[in-house]
PDB file of N, CA and C in Angstrom:
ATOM      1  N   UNK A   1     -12.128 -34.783  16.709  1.00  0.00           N
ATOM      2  CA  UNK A   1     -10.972 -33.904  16.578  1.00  0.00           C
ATOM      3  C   UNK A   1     -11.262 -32.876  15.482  1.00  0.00           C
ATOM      4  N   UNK A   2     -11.291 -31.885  16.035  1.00  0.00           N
ATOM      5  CA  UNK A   2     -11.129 -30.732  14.674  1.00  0.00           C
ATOM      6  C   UNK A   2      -9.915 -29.631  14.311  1.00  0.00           C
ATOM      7  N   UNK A   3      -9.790 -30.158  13.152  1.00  0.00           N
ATOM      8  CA  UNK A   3      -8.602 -30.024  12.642  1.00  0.00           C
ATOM      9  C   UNK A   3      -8.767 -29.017  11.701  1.00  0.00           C
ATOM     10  N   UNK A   4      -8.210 -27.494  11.622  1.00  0.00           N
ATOM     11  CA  UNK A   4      -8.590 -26.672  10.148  1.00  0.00           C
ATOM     12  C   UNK A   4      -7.504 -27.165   9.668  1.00  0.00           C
ATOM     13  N   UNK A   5      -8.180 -26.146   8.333  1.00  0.00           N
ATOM     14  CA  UNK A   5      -7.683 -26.038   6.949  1.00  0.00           C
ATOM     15  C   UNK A   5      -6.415 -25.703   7.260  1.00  0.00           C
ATOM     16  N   UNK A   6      -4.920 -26.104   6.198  1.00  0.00           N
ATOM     17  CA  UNK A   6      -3.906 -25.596   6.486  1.00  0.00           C
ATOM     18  C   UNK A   6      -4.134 -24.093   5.470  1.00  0.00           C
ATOM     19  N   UNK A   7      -3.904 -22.817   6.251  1.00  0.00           N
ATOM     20  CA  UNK A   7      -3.889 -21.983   5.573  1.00  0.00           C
ATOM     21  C   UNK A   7      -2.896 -21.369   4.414  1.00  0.00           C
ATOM     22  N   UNK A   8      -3.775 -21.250   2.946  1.00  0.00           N
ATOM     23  CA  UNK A   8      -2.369 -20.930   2.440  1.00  0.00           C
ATOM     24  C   UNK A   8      -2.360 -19.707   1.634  1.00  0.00           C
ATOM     25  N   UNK A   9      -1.474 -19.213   0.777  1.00  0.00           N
ATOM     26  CA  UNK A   9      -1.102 -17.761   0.170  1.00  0.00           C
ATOM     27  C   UNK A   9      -1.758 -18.116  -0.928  1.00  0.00           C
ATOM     28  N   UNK A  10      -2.388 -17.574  -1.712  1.00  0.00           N
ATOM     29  CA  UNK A  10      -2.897 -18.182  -3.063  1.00  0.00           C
ATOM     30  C   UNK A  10      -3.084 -17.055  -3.686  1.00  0.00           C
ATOM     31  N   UNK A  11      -2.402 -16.422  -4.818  1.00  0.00           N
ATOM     32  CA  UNK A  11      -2.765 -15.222  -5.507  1.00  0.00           C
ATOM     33  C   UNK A  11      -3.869 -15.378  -6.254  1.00  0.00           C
ATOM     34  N   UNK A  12      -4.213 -14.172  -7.135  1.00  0.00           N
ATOM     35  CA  UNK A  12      -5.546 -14.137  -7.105  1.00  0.00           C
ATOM     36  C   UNK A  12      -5.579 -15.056  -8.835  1.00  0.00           C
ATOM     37  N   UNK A  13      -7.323 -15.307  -9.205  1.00  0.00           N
ATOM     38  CA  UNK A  13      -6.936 -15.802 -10.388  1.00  0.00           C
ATOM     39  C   UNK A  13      -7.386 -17.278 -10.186  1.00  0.00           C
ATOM     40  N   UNK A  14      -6.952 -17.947  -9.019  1.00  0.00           N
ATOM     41  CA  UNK A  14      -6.983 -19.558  -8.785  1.00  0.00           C
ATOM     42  C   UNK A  14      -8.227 -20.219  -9.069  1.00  0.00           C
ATOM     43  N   UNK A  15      -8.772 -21.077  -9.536  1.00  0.00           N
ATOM     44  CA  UNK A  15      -9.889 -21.911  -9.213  1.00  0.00           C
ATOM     45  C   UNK A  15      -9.330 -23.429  -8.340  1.00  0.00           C
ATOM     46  N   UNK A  16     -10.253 -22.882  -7.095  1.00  0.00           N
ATOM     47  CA  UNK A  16      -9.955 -24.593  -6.056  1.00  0.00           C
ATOM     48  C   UNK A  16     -10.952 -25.292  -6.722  1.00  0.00           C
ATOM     49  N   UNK A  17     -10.290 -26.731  -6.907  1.00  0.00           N
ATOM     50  CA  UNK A  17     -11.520 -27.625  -7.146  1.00  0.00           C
ATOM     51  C   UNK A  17     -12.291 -28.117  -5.640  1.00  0.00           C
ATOM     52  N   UNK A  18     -10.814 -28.757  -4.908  1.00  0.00           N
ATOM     53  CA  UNK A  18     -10.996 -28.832  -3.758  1.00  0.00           C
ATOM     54  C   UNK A  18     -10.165 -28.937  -2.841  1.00  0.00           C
ATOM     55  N   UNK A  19     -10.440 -28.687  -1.547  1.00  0.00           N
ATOM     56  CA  UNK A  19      -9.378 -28.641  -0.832  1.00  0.00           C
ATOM     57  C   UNK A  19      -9.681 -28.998   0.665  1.00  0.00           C
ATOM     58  N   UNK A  20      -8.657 -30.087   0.847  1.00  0.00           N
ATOM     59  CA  UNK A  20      -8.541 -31.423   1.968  1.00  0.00           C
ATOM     60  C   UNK A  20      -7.517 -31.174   2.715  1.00  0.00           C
ATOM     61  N   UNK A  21      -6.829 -30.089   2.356  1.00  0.00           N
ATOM     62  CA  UNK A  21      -5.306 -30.013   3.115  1.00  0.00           C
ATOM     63  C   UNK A  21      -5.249 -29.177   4.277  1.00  0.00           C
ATOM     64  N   UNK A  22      -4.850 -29.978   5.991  1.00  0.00           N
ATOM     65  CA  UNK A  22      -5.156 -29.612   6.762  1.00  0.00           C
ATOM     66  C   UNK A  22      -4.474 -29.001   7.599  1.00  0.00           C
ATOM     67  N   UNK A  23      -4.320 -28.285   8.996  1.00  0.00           N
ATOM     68  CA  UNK A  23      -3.129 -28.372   9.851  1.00  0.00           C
ATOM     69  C   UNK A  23      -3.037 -29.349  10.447  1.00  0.00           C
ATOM     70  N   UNK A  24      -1.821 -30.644  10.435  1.00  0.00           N
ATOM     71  CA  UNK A  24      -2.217 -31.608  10.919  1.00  0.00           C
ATOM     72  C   UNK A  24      -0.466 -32.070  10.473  1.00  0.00           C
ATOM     73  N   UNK A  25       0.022 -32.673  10.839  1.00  0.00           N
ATOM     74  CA  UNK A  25       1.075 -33.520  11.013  1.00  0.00           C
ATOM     75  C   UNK A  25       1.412 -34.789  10.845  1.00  0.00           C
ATOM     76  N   UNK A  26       1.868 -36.020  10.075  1.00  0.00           N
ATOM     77  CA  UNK A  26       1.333 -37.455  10.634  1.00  0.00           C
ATOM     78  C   UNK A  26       2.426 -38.010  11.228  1.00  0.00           C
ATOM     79  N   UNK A  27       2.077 -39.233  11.964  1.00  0.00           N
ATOM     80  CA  UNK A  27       2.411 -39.391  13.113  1.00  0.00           C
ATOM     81  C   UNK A  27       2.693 -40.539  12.875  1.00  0.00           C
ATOM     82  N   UNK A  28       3.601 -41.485  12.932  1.00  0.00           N
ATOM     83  CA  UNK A  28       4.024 -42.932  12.488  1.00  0.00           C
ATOM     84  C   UNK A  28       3.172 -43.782  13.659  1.00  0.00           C
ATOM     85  N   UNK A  29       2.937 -43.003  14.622  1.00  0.00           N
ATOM     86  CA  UNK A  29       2.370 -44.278  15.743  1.00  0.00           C
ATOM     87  C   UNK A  29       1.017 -44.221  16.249  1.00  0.00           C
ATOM     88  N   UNK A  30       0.254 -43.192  15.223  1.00  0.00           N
ATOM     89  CA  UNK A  30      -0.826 -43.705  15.167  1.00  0.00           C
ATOM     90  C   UNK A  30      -1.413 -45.006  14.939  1.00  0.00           C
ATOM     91  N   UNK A  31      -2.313 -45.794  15.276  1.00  0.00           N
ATOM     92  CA  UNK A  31      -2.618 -47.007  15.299  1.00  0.00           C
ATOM     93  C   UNK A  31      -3.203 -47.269  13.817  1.00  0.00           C
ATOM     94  N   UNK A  32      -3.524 -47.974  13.049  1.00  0.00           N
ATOM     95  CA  UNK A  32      -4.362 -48.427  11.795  1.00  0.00           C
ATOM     96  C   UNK A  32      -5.673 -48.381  11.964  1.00  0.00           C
ATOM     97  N   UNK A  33      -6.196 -47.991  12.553  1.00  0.00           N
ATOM     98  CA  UNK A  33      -7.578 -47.703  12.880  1.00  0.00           C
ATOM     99  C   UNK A  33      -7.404 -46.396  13.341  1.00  0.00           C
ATOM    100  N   UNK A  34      -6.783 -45.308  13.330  1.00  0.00           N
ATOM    101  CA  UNK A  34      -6.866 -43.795  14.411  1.00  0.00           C
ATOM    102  C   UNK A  34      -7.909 -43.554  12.308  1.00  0.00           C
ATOM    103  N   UNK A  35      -8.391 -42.587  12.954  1.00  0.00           N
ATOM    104  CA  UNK A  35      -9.343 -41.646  12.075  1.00  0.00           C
ATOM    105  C   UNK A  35      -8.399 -40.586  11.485  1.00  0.00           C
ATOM    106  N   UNK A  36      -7.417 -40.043  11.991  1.00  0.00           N
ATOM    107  CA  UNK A  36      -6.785 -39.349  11.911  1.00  0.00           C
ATOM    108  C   UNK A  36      -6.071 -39.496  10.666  1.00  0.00           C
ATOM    109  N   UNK A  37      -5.826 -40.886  10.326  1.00  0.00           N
ATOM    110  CA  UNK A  37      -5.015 -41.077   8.918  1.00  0.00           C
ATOM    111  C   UNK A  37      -6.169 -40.630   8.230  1.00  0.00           C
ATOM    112  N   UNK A  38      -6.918 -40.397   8.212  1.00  0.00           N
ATOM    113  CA  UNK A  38      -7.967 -40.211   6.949  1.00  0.00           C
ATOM    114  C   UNK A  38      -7.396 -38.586   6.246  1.00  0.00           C
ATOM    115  N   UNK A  39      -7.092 -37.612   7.212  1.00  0.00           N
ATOM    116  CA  UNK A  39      -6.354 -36.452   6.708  1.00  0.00           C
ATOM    117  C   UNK A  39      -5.335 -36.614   5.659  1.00  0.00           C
ATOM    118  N   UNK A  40      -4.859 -37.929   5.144  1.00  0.00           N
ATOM    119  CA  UNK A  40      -3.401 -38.406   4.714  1.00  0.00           C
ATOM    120  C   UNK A  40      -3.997 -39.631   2.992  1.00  0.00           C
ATOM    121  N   UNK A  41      -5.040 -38.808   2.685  1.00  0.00           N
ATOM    122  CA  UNK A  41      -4.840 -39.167   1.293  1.00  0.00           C
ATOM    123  C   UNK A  41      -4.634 -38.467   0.123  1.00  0.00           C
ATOM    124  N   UNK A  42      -4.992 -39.218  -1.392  1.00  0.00           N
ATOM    125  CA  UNK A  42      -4.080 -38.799  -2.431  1.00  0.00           C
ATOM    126  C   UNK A  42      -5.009 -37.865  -2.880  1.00  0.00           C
ATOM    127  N   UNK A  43      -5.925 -37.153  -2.659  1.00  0.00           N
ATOM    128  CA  UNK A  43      -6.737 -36.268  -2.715  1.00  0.00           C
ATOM    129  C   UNK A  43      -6.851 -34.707  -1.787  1.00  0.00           C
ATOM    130  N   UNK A  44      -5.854 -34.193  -1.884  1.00  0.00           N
ATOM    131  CA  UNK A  44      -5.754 -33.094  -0.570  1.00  0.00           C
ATOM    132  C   UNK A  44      -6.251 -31.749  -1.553  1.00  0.00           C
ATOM    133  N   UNK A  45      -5.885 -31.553  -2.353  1.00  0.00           N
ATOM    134  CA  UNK A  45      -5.855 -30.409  -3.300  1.00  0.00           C
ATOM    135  C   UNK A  45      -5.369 -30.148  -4.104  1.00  0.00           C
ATOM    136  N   UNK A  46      -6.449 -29.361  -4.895  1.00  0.00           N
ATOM    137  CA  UNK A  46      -6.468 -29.503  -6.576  1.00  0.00           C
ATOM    138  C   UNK A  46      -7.023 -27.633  -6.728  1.00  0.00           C
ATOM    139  N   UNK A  47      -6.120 -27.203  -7.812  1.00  0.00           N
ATOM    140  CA  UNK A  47      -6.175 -25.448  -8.059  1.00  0.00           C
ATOM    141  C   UNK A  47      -5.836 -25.708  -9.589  1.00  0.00           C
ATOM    142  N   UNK A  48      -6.394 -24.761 -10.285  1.00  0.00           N
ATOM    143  CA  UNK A  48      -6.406 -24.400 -12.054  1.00  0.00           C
ATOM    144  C   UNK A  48      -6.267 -23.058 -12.063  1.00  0.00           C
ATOM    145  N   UNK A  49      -5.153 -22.894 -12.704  1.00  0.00           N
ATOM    146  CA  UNK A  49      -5.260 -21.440 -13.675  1.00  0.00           C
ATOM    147  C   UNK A  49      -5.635 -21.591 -14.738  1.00  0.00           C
ATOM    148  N   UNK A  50      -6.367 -20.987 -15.067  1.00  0.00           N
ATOM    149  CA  UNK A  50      -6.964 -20.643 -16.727  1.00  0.00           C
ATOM    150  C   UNK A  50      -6.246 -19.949 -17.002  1.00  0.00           C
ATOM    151  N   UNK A  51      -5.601 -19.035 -16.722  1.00  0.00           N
ATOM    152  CA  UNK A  51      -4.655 -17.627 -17.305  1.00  0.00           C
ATOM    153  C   UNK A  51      -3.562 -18.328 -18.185  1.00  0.00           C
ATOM    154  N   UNK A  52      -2.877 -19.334 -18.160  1.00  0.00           N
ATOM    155  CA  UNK A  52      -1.548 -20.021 -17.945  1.00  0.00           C
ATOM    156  C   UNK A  52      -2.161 -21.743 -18.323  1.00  0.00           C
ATOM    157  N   UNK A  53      -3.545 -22.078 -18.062  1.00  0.00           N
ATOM    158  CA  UNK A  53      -3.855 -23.194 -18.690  1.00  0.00           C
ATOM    159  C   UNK A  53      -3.259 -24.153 -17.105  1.00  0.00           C
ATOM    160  N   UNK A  54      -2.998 -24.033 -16.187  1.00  0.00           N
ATOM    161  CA  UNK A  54      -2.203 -25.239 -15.199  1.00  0.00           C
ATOM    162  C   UNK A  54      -3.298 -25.820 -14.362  1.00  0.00           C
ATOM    163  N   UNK A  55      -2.510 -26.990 -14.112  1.00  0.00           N
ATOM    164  CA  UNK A  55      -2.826 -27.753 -13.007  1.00  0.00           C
ATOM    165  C   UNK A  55      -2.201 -28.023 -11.732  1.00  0.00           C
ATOM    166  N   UNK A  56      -2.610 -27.864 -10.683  1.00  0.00           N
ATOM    167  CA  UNK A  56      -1.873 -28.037  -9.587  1.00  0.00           C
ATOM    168  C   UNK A  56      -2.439 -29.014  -8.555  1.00  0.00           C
ATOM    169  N   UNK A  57      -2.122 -30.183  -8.186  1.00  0.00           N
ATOM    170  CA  UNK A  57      -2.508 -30.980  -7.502  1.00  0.00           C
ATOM    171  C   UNK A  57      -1.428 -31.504  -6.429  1.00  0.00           C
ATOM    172  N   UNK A  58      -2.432 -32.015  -5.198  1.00  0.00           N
ATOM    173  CA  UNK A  58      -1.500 -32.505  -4.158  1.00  0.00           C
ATOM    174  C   UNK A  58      -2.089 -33.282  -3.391  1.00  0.00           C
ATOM    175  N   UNK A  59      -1.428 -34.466  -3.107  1.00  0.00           N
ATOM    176  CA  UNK A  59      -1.442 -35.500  -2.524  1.00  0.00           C
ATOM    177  C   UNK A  59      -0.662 -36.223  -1.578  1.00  0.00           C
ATOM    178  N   UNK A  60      -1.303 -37.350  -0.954  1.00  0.00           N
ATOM    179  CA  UNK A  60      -0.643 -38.221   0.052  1.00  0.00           C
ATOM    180  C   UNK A  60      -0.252 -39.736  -0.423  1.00  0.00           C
ATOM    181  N   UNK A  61       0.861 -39.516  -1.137  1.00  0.00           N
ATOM    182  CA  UNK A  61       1.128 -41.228  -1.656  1.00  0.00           C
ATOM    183  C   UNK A  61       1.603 -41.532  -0.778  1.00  0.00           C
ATOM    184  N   UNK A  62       1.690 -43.086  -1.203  1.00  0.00           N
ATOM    185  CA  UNK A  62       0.158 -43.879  -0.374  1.00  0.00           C
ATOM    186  C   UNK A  62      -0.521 -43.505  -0.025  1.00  0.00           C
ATOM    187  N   UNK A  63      -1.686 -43.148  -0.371  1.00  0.00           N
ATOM    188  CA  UNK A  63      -3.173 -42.403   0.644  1.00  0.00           C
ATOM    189  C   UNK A  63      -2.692 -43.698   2.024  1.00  0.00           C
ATOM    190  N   UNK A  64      -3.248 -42.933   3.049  1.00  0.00           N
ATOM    191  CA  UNK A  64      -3.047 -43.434   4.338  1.00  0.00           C
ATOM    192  C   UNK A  64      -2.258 -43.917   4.705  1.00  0.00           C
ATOM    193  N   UNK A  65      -0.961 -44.781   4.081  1.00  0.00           N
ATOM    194  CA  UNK A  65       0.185 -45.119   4.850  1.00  0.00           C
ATOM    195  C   UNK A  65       1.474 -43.521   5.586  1.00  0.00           C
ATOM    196  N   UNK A  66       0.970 -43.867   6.353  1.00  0.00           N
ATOM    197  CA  UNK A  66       1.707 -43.121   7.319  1.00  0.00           C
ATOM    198  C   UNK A  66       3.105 -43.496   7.154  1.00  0.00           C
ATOM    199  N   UNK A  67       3.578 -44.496   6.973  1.00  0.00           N
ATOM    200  CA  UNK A  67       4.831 -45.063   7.869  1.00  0.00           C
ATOM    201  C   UNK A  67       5.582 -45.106   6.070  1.00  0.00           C
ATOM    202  N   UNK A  68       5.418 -44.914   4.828  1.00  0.00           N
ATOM    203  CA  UNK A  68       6.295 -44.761   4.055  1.00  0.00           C
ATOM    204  C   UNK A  68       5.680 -43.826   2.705  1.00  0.00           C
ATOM    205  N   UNK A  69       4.685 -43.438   3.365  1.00  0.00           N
ATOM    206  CA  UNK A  69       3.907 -42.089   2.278  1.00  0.00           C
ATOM    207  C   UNK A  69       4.512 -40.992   2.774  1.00  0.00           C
ATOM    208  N   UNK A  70       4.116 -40.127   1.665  1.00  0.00           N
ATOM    209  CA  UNK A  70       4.410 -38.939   1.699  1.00  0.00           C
ATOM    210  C   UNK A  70       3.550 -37.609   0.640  1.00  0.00           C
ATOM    211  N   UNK A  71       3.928 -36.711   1.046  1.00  0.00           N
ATOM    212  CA  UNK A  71       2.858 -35.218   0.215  1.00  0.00           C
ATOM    213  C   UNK A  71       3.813 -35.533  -1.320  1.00  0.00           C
ATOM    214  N   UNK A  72       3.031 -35.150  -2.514  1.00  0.00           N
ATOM    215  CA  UNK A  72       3.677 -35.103  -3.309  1.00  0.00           C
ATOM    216  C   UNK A  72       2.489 -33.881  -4.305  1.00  0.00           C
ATOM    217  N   UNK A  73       3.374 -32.742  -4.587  1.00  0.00           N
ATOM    218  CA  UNK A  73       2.828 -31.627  -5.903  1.00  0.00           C
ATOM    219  C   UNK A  73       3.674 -32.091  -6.768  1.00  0.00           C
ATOM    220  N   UNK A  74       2.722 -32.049  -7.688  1.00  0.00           N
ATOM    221  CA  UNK A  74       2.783 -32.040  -9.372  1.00  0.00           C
ATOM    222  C   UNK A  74       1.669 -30.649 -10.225  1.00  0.00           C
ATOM    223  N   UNK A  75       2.515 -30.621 -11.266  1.00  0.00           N
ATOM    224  CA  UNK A  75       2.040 -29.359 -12.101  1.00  0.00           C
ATOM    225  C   UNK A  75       2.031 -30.006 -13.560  1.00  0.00           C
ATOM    226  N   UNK A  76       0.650 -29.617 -14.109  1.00  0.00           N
ATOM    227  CA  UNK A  76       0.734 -30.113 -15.132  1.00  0.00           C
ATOM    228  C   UNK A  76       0.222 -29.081 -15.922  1.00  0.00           C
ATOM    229  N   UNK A  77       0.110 -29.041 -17.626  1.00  0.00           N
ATOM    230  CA  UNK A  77      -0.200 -28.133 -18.321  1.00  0.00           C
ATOM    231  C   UNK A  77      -1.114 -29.089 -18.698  1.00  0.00           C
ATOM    232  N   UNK A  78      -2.295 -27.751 -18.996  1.00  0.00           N
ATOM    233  CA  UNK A  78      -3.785 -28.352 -19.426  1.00  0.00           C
ATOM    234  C   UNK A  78      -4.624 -29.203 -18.361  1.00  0.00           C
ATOM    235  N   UNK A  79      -3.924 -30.025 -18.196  1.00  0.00           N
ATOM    236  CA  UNK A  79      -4.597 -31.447 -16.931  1.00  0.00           C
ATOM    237  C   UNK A  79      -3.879 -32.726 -16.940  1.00  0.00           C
ATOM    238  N   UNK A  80      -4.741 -33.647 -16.344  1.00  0.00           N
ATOM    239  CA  UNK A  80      -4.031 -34.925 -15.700  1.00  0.00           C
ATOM    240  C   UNK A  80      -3.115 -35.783 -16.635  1.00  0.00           C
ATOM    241  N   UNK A  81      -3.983 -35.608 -17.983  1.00  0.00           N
ATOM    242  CA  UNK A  81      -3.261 -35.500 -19.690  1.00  0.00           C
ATOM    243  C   UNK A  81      -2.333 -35.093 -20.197  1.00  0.00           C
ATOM    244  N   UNK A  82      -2.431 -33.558 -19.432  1.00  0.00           N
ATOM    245  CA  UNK A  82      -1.046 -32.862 -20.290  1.00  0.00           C
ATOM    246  C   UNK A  82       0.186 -32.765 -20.236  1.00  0.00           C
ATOM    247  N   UNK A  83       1.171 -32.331 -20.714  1.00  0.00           N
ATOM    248  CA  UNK A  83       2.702 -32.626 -19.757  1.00  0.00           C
ATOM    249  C   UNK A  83       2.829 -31.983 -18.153  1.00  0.00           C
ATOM    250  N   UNK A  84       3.565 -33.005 -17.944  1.00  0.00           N
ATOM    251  CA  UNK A  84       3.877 -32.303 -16.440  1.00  0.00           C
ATOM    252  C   UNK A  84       5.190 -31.472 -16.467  1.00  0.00           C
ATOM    253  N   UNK A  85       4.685 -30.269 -15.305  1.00  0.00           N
ATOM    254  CA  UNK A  85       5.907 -29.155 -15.428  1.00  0.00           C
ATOM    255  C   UNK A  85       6.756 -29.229 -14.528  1.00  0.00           C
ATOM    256  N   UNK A  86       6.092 -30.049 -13.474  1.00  0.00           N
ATOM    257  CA  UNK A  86       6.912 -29.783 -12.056  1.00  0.00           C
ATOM    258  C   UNK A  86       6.380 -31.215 -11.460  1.00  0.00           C
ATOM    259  N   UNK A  87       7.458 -31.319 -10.577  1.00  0.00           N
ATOM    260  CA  UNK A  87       7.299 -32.448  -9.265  1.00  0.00           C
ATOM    261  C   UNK A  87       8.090 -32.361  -8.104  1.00  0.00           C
ATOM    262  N   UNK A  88       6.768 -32.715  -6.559  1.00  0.00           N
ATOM    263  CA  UNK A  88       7.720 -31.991  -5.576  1.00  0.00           C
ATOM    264  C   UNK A  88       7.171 -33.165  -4.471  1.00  0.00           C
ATOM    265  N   UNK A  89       8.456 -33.737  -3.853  1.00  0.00           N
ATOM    266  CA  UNK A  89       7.546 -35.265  -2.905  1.00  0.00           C
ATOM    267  C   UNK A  89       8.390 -34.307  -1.667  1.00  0.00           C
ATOM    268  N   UNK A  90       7.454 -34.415  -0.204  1.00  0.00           N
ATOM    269  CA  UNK A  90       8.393 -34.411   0.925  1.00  0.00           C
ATOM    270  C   UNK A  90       7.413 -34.717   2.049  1.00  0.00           C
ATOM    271  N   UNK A  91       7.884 -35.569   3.389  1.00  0.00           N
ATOM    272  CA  UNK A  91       7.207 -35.634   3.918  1.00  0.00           C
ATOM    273  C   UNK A  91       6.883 -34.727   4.879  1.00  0.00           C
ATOM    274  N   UNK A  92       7.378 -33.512   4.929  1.00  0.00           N
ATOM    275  CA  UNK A  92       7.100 -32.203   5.930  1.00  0.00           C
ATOM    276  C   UNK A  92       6.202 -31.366   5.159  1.00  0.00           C
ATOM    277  N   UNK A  93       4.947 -31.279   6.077  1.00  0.00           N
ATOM    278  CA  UNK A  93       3.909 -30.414   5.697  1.00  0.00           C
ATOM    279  C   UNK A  93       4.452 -28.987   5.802  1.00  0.00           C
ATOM    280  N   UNK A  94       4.852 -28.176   6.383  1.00  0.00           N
ATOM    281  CA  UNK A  94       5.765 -26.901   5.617  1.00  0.00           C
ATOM    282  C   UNK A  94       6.557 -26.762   4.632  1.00  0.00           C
ATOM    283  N   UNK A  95       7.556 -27.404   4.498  1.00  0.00           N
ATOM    284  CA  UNK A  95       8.378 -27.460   3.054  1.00  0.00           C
ATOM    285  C   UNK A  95       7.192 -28.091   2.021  1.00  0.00           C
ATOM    286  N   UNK A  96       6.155 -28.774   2.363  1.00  0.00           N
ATOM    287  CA  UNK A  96       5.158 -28.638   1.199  1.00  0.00           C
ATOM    288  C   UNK A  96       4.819 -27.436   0.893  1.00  0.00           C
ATOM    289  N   UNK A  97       4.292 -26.820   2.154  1.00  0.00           N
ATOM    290  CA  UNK A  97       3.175 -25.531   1.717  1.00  0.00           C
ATOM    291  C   UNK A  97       4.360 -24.377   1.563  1.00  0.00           C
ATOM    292  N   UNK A  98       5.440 -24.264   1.364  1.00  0.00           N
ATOM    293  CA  UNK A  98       6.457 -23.205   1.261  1.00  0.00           C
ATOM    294  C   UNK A  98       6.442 -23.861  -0.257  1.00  0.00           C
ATOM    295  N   UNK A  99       6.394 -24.837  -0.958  1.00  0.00           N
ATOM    296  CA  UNK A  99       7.042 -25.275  -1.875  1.00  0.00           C
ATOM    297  C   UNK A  99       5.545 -24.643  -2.966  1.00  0.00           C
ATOM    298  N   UNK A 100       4.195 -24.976  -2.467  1.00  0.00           N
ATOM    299  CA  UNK A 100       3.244 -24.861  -3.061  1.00  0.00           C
ATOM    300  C   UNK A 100       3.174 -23.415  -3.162  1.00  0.00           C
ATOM    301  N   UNK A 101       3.549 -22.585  -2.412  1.00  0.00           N
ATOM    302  CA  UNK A 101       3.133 -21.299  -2.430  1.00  0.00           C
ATOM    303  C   UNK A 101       3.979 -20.456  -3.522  1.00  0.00           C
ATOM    304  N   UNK A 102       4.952 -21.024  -3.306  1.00  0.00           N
ATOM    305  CA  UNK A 102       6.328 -20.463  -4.619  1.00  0.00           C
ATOM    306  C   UNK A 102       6.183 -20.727  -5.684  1.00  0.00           C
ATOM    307  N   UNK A 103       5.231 -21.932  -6.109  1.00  0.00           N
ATOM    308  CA  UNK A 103       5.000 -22.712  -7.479  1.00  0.00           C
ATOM    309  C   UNK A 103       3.703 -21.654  -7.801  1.00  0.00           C
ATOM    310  N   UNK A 104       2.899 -21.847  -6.770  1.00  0.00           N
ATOM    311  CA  UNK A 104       1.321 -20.929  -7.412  1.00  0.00           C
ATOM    312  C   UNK A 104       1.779 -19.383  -7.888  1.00  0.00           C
ATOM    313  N   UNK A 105       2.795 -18.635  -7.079  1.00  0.00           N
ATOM    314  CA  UNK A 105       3.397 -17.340  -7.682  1.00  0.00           C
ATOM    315  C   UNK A 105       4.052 -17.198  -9.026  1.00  0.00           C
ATOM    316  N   UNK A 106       4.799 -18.077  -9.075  1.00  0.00           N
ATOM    317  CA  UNK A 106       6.216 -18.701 -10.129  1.00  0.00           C
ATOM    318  C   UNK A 106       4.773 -18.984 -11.405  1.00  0.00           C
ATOM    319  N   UNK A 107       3.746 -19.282 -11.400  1.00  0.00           N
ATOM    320  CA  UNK A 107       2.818 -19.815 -12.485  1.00  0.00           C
ATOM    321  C   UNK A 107       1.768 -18.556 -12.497  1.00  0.00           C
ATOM    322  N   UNK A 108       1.443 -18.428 -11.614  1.00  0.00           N
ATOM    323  CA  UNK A 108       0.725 -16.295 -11.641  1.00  0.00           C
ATOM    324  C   UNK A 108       1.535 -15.095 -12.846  1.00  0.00           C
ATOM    325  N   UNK A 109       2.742 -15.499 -12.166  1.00  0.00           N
ATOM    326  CA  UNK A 109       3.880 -14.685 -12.890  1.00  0.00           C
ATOM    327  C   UNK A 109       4.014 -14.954 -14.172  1.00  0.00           C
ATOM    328  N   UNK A 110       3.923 -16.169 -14.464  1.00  0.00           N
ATOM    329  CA  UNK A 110       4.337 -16.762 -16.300  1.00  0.00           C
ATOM    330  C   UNK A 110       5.581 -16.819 -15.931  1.00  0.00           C
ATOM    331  N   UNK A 111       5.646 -17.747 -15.122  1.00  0.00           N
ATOM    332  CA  UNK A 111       7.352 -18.159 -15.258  1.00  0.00           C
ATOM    333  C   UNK A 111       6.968 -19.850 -14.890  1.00  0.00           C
ATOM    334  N   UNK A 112       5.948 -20.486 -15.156  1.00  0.00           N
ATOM    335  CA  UNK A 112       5.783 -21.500 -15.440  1.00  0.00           C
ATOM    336  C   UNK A 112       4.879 -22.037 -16.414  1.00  0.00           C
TER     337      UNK A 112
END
């Protein structure tokens, strides 16, 4: 199955560390063995501003449970260390990437 990248808005400035986050949907009735959960861990993507010092990371808590995980962004200042600025859990991959795209502007801007 090939699955792209979910495409996203990213002003300029960003450093990706990496990025796992796909077009892809999950599906409660996939089986425990589909491959497909593998798209659905706590490792999807990770972006730094240096301008502003942030961290932006996003994940699938529970990596792979489908049936009570979900996407969750967090923003932190400095890194995994520093305070966190923001937190955003939902299990709809659009209201993620609408949510991520407003946060990466909102922190471009210095309004985070």
């Amino acid at each position: 199955m090939d699955v792209p990248l979910q495409p996203l808005r990213i002003p300029g400035g960003w450093e990706l560390h990496y990025n796992n986050l796909y077009e892809i949907d999950p599906d409660e009735s996939w089986p425990e063995d589909d491959a497909r959960r593998w798209y659905f861990d706590e490792d999807l993507l990770s972006l730094h501003y240096s301008h502003r010092d942030r961290l932006v990371d996003v994940g699938w808590y529970p990596g792979w449970d489908l049936n009570s995980g979900g996407y969750g962004l967090v923003v932190f200042e400095e890194d995994f260390h520093g305070t966190q600025l923001h937190e955003f859990q939902t299990r709809s991959r659009t209201e993620l990437v609408a949510e991520l795209e407003r946060i990466l502007k909102e922190i471009s801007e210095g309004k985070l």
